[in-house]
N, C-alpha and C. Protein backbone atom coordinates (compact mmCIF):
# COMPACT_ATOMS: atom_id res chain seq x y z
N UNK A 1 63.56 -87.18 84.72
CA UNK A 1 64.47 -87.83 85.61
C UNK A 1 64.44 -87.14 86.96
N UNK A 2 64.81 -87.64 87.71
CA UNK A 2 64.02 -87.19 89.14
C UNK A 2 65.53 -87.52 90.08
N UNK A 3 66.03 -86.80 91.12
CA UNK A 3 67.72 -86.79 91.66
C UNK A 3 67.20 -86.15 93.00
N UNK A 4 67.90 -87.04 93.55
CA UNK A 4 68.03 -87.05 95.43
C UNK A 4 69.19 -86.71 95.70
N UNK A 5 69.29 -86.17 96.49
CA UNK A 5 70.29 -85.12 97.17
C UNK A 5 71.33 -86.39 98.16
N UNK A 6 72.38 -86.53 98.07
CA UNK A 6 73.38 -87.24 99.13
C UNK A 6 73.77 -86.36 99.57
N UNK A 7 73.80 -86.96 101.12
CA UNK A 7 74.46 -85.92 101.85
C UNK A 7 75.62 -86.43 102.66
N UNK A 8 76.45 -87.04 101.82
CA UNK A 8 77.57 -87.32 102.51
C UNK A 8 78.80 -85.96 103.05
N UNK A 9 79.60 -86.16 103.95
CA UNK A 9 80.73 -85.22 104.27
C UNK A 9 82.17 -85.43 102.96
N UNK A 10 82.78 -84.71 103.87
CA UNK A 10 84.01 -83.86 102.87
C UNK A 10 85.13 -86.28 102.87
N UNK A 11 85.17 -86.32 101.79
CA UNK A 11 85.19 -87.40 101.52
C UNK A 11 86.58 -87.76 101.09
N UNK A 12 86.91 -88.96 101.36
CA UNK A 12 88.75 -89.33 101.00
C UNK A 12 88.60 -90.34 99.12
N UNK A 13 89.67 -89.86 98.53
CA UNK A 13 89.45 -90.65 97.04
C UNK A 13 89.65 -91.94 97.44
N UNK A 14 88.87 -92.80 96.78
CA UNK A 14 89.16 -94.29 97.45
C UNK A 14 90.33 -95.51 96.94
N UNK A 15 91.62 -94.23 96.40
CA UNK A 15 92.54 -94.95 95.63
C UNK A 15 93.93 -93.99 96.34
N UNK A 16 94.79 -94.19 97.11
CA UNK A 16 96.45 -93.60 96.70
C UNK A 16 96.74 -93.26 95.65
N UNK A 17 96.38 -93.61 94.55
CA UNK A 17 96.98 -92.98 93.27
C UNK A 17 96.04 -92.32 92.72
N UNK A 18 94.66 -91.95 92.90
CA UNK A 18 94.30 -90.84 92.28
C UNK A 18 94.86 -89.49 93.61
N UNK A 19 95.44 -89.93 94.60
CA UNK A 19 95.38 -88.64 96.04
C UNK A 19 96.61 -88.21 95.00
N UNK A 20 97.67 -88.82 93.92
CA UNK A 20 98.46 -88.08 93.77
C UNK A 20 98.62 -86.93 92.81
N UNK A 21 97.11 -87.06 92.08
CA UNK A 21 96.43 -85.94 91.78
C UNK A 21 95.89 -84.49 92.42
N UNK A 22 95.14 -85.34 93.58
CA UNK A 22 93.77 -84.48 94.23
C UNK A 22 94.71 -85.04 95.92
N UNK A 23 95.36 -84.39 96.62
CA UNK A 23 95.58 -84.34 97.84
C UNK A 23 94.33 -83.77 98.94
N UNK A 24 94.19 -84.17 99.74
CA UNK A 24 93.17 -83.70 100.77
C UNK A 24 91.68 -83.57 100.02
N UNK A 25 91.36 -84.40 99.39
CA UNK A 25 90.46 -83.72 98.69
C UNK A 25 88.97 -83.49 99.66
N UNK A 26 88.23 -82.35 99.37
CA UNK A 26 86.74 -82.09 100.22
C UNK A 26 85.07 -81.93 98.88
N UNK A 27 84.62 -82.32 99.75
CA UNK A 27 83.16 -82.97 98.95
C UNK A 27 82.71 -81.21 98.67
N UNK A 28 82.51 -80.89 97.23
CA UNK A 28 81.77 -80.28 96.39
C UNK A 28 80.45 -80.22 96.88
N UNK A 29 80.23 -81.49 96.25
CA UNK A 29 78.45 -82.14 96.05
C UNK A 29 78.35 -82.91 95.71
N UNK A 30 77.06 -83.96 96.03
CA UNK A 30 76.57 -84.59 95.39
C UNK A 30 75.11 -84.98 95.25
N UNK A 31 74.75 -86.03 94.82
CA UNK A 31 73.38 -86.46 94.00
C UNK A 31 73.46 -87.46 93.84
N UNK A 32 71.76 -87.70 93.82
CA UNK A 32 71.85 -89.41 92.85
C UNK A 32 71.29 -89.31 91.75
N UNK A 33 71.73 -89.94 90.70
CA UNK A 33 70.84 -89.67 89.24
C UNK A 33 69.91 -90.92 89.35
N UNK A 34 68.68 -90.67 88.82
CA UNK A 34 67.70 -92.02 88.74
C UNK A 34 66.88 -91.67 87.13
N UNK A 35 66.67 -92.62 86.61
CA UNK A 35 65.46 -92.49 85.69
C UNK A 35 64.39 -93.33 86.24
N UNK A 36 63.36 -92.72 86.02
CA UNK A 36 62.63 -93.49 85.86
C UNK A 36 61.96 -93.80 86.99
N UNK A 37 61.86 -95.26 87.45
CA UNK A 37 61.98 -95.72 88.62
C UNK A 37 63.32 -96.20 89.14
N UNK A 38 64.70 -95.89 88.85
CA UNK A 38 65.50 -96.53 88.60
C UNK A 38 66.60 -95.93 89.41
N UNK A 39 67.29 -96.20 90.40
CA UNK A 39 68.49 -95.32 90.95
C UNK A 39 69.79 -96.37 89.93
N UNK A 40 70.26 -94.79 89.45
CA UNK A 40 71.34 -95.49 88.31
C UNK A 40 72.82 -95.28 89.19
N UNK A 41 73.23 -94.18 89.79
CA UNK A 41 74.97 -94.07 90.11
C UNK A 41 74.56 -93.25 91.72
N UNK A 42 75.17 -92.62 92.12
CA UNK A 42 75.09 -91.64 93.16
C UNK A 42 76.74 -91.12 92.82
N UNK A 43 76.50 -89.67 92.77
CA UNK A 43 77.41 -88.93 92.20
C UNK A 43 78.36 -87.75 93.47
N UNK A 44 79.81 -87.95 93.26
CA UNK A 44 80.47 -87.18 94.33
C UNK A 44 81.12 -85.96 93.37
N UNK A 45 81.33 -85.03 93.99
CA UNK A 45 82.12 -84.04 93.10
C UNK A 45 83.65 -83.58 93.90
N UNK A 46 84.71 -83.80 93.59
CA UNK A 46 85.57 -83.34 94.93
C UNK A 46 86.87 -82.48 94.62
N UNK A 47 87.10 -81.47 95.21
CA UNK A 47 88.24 -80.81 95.21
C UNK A 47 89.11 -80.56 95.99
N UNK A 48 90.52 -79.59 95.90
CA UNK A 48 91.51 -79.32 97.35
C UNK A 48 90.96 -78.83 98.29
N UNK A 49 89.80 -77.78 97.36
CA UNK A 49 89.34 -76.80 98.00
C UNK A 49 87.46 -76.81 98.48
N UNK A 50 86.95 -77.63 98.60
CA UNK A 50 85.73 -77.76 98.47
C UNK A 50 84.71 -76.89 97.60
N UNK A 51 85.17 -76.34 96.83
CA UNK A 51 84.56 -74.78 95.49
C UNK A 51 85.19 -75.83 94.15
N UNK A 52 84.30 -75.47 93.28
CA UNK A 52 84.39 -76.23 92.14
C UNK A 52 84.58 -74.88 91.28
N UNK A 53 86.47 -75.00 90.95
CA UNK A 53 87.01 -73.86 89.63
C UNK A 53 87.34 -75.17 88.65
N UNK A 54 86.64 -74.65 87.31
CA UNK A 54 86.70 -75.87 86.16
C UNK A 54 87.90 -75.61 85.81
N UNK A 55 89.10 -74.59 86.17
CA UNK A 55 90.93 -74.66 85.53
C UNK A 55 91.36 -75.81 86.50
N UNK A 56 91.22 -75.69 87.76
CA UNK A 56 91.88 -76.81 88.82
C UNK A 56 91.56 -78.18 88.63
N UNK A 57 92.67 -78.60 89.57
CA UNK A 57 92.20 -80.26 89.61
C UNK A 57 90.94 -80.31 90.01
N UNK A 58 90.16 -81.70 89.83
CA UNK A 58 88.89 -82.89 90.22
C UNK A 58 89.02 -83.95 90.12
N UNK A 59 88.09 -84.33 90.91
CA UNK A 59 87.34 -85.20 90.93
C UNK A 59 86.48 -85.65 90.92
N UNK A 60 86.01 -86.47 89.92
CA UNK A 60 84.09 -86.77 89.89
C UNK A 60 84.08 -88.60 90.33
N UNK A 61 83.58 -88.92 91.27
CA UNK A 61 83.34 -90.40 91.75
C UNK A 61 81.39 -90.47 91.45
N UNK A 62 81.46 -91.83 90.84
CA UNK A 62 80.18 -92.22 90.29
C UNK A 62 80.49 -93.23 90.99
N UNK A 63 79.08 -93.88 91.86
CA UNK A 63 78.80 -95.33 92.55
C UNK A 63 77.94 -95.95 92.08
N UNK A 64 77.80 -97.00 91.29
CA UNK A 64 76.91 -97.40 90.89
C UNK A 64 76.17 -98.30 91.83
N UNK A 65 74.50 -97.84 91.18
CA UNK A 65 73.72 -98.72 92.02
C UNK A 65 72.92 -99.99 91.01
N UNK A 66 73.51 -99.40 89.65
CA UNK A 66 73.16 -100.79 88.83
C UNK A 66 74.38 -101.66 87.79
N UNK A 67 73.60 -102.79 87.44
CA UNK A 67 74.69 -103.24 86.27
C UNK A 67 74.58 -102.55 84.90
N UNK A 68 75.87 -102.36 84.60
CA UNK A 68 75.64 -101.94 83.24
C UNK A 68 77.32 -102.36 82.53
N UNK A 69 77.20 -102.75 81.18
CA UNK A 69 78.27 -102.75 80.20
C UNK A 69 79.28 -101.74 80.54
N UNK A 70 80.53 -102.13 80.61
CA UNK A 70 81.33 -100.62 80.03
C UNK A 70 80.86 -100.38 78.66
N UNK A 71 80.79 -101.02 77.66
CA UNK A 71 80.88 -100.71 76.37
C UNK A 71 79.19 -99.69 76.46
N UNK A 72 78.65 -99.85 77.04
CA UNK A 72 76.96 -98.95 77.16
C UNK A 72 77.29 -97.93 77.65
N UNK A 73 78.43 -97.94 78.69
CA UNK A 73 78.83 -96.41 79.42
C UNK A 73 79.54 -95.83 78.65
N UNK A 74 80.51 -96.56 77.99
CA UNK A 74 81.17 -95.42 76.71
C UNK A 74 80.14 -94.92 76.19
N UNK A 75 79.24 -95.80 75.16
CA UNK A 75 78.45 -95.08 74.31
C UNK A 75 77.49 -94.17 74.38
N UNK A 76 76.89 -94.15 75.70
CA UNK A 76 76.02 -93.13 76.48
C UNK A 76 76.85 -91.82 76.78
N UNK A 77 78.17 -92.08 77.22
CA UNK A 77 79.24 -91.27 77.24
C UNK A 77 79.23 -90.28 75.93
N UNK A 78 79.39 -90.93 75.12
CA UNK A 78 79.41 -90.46 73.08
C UNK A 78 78.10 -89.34 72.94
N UNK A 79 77.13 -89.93 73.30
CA UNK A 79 75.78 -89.60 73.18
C UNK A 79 75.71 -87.82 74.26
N UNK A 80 76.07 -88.26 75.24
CA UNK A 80 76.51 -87.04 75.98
C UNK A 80 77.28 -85.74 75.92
N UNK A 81 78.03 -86.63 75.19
CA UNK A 81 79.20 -85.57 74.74
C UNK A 81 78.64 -84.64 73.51
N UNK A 82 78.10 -84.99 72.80
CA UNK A 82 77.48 -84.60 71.17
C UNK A 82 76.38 -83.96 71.72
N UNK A 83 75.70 -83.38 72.84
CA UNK A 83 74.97 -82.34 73.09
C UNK A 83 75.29 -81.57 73.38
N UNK A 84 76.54 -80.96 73.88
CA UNK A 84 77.73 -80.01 73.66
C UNK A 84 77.53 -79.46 72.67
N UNK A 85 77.88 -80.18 71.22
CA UNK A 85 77.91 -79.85 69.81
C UNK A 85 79.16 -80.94 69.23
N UNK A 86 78.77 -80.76 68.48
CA UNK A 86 78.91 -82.17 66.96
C UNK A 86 80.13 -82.39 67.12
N UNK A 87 80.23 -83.64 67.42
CA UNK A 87 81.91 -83.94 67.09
C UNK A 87 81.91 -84.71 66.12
N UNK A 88 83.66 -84.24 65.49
CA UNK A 88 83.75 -84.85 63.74
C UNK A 88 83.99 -86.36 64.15
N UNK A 89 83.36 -87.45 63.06
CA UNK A 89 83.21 -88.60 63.51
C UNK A 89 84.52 -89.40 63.57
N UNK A 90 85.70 -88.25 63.36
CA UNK A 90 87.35 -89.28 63.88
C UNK A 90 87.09 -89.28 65.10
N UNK A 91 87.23 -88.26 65.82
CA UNK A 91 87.20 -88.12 67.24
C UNK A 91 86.19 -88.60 67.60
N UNK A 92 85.19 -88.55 67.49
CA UNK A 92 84.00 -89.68 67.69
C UNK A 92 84.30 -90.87 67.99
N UNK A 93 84.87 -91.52 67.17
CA UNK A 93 85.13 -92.96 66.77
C UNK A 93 86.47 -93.32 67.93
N UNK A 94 87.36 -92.16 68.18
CA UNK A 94 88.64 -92.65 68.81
C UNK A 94 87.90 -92.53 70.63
N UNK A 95 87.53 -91.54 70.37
CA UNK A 95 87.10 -91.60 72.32
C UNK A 95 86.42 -92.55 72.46
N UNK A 96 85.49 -92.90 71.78
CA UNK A 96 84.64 -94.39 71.92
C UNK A 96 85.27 -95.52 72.15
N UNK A 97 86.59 -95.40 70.83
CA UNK A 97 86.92 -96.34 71.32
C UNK A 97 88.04 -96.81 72.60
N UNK A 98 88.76 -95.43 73.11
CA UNK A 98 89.28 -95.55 74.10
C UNK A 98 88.33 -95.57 75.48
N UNK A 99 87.38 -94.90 75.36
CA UNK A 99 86.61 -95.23 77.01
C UNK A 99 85.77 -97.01 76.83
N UNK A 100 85.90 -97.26 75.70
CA UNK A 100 85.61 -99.11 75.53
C UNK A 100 86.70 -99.84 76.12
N UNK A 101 88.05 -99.16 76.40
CA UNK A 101 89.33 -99.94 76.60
C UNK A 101 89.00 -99.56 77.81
N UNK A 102 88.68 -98.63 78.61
CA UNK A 102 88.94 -98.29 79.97
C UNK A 102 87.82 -98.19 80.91
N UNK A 103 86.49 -98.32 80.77
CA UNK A 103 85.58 -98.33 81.36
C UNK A 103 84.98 -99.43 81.39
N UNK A 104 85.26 -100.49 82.85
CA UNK A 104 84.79 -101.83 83.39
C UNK A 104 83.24 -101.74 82.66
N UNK A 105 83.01 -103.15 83.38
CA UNK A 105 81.50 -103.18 83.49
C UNK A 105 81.43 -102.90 84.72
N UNK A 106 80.17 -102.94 85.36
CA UNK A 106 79.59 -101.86 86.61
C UNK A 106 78.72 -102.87 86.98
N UNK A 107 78.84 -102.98 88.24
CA UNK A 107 77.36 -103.71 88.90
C UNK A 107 77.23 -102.80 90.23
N UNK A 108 75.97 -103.34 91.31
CA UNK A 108 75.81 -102.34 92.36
C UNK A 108 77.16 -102.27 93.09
N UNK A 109 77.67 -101.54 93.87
CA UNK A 109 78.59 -101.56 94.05
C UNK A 109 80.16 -101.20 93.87
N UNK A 110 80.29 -100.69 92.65
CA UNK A 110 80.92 -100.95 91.90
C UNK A 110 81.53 -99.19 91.64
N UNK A 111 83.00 -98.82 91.66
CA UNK A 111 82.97 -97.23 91.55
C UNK A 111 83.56 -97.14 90.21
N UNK A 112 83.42 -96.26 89.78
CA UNK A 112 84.30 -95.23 88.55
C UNK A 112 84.75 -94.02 89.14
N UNK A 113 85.92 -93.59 89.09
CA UNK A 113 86.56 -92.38 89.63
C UNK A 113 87.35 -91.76 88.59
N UNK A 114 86.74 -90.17 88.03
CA UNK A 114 87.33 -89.51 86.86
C UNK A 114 88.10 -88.49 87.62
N UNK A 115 89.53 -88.51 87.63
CA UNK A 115 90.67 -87.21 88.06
C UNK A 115 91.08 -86.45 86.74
N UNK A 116 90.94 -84.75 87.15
CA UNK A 116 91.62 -84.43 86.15
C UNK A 116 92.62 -83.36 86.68
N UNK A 117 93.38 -83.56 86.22
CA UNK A 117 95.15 -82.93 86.67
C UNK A 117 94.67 -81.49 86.33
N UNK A 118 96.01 -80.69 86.43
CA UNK A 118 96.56 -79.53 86.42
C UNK A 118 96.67 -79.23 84.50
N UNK A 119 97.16 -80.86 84.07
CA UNK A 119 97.08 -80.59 82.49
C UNK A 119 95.96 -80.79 81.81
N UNK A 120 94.76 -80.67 82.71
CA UNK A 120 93.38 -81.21 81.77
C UNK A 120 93.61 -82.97 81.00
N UNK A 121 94.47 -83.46 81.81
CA UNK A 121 94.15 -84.69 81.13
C UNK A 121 93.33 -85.55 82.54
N UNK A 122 92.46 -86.67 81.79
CA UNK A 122 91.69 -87.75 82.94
C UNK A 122 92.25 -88.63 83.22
N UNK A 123 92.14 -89.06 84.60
CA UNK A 123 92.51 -90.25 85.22
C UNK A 123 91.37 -91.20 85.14
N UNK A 124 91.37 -92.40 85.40
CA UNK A 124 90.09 -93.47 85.53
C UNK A 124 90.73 -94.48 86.50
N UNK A 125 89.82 -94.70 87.95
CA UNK A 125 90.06 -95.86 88.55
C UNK A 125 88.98 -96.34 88.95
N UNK A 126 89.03 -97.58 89.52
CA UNK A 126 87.82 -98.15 90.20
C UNK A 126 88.73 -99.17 91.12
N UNK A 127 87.61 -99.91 91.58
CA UNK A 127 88.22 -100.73 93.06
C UNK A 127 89.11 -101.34 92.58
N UNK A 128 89.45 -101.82 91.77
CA UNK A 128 90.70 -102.53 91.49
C UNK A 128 91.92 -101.82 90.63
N UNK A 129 92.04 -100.36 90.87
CA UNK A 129 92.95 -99.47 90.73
C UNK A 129 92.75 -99.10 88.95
N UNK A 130 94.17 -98.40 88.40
CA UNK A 130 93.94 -97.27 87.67
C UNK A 130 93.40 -98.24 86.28
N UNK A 131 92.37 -97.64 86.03
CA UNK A 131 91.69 -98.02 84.64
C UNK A 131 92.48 -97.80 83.04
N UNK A 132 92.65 -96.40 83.43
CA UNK A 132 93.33 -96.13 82.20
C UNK A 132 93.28 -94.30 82.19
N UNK A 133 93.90 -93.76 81.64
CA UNK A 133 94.19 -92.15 81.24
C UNK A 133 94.08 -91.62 79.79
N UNK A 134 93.39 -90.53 79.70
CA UNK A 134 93.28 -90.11 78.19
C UNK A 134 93.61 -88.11 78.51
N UNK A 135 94.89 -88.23 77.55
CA UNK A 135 95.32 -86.93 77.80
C UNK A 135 94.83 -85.99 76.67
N UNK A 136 93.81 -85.92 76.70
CA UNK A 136 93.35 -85.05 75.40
C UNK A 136 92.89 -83.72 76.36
N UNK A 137 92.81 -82.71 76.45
CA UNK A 137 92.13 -82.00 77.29
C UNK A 137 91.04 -81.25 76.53
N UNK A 138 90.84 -81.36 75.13
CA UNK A 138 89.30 -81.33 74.04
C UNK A 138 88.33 -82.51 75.15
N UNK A 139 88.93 -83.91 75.40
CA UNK A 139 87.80 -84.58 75.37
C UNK A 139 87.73 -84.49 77.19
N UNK A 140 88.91 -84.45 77.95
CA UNK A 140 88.30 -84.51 79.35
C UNK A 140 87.22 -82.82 79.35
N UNK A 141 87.66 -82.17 78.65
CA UNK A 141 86.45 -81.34 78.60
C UNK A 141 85.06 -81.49 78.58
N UNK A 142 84.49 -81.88 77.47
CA UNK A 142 83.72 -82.53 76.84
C UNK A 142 83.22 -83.61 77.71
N UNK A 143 84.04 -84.53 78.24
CA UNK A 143 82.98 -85.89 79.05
C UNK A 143 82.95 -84.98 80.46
N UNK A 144 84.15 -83.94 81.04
CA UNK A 144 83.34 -84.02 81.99
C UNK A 144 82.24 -83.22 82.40
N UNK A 145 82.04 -82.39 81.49
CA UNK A 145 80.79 -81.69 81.26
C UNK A 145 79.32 -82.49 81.00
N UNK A 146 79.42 -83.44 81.00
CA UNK A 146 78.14 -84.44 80.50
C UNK A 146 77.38 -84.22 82.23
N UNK A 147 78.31 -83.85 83.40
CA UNK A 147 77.69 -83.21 84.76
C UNK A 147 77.86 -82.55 85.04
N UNK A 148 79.14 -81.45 84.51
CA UNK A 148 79.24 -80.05 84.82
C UNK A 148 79.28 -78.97 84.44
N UNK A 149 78.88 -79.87 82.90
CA UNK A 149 78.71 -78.27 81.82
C UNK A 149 77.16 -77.51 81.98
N UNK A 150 76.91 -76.71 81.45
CA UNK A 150 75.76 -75.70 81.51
C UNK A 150 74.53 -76.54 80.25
N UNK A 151 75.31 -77.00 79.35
CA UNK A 151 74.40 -78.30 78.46
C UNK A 151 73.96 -79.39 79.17
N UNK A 152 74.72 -79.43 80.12
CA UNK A 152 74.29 -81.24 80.50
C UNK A 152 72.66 -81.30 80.44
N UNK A 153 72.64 -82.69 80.30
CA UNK A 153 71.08 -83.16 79.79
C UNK A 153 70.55 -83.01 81.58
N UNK A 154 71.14 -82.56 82.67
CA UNK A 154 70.79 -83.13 84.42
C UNK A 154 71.37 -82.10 85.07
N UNK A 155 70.23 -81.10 84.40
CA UNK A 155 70.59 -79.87 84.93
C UNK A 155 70.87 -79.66 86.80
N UNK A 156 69.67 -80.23 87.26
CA UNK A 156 69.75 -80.08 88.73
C UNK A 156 70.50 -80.95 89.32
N UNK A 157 71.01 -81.99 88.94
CA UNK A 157 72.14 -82.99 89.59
C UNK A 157 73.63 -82.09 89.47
N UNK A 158 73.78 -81.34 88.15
CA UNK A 158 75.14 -80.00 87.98
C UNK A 158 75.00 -79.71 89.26
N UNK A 159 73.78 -78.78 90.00
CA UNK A 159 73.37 -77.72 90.69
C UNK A 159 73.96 -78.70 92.41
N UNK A 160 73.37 -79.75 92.07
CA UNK A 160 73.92 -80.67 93.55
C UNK A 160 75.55 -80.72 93.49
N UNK A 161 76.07 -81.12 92.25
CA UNK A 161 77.55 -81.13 92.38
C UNK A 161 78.06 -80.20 92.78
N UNK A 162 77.62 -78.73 92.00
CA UNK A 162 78.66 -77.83 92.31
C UNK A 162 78.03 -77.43 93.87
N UNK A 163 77.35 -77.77 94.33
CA UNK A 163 76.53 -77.53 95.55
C UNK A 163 76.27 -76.43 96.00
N UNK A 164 75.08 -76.19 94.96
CA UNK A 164 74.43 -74.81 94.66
C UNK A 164 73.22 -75.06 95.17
N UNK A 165 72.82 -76.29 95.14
CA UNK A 165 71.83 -77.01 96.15
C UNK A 165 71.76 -78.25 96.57
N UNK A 166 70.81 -78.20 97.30
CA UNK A 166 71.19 -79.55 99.12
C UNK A 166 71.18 -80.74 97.94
């Protein structure tokens, strides 16, 4: 998989109600993920503070540049998460099926915005406001590591977020 560097500036959340999370927030990093021949999302990383500490609030904004299912982004989601290490198949089965309740379908255009509070729980919005919230702080762990953990399958897209490089 092959990732281009965005170089956008220190960036505003594109919702009032995730700012009542993440106030002032400033651009981390970002990237674009592609397979293939394929540009799939272009990825923002954002904090109060422009330094990415995994105890504080975030924000991770994904733009998509293709169509895809929500129900494919959960499950790719699932798939992501389980390279971490094994989750028992309750919890398996329940996050699946809550990011199926809360994750649109996606076409170009189209945002996903993951906030996570002070209590480790996630926010979810997109252009047409709040998606849905899952207060587990096991699983906002876990998904949001699928770009900022040290496992992630996209190693050098991590390295753009936390903007460790261009």
């Amino acid at each position: 998989m092959a990732l281009s560097a965005n170089t956008d500036s220190d960036a505003n959340l594109p919702l009032p109600l995730a700012q009542n999370h993440l106030t002032s927030p400033k651009t981390v990093g970002s990237g674009r993920m592609e397979y293939l021949f394929w540009d799939i999302y272009d990825a923002t990383l954002l904090t109060h503070s422009g330094s990415y500490i995994a105890e504080q609030p975030f924000a991770l904004k994904l733009d998509y540049l293709r169509e895809f299912e929500g129900k494919d982004i959960a499950k790719r989601s699932i798939k992501e998460m389980q390279r971490q290490g094994k989750l028992d198949a309750k919890t398996e089965e329940r996050w699946l099926s809550l990011m199926k309740n809360i994750f649109p379908d996606v076409k170009k255009g189209t945002f996903i915005l993951g906030v996570v509070d002070e209590q480790r729980h996630s926010h979810f919005y997109s252009q047409s406001g709040w998606l849905g919230s899952i207060e587990e702080p096991q699983f906002t762990q876990r998904f949001f590591d699928i770009w900022l953990g040290k496992a992630t399958s996209e190693p050098e897209l991590r390295q753009q977020l936390l903007g460790e490089i261009p």
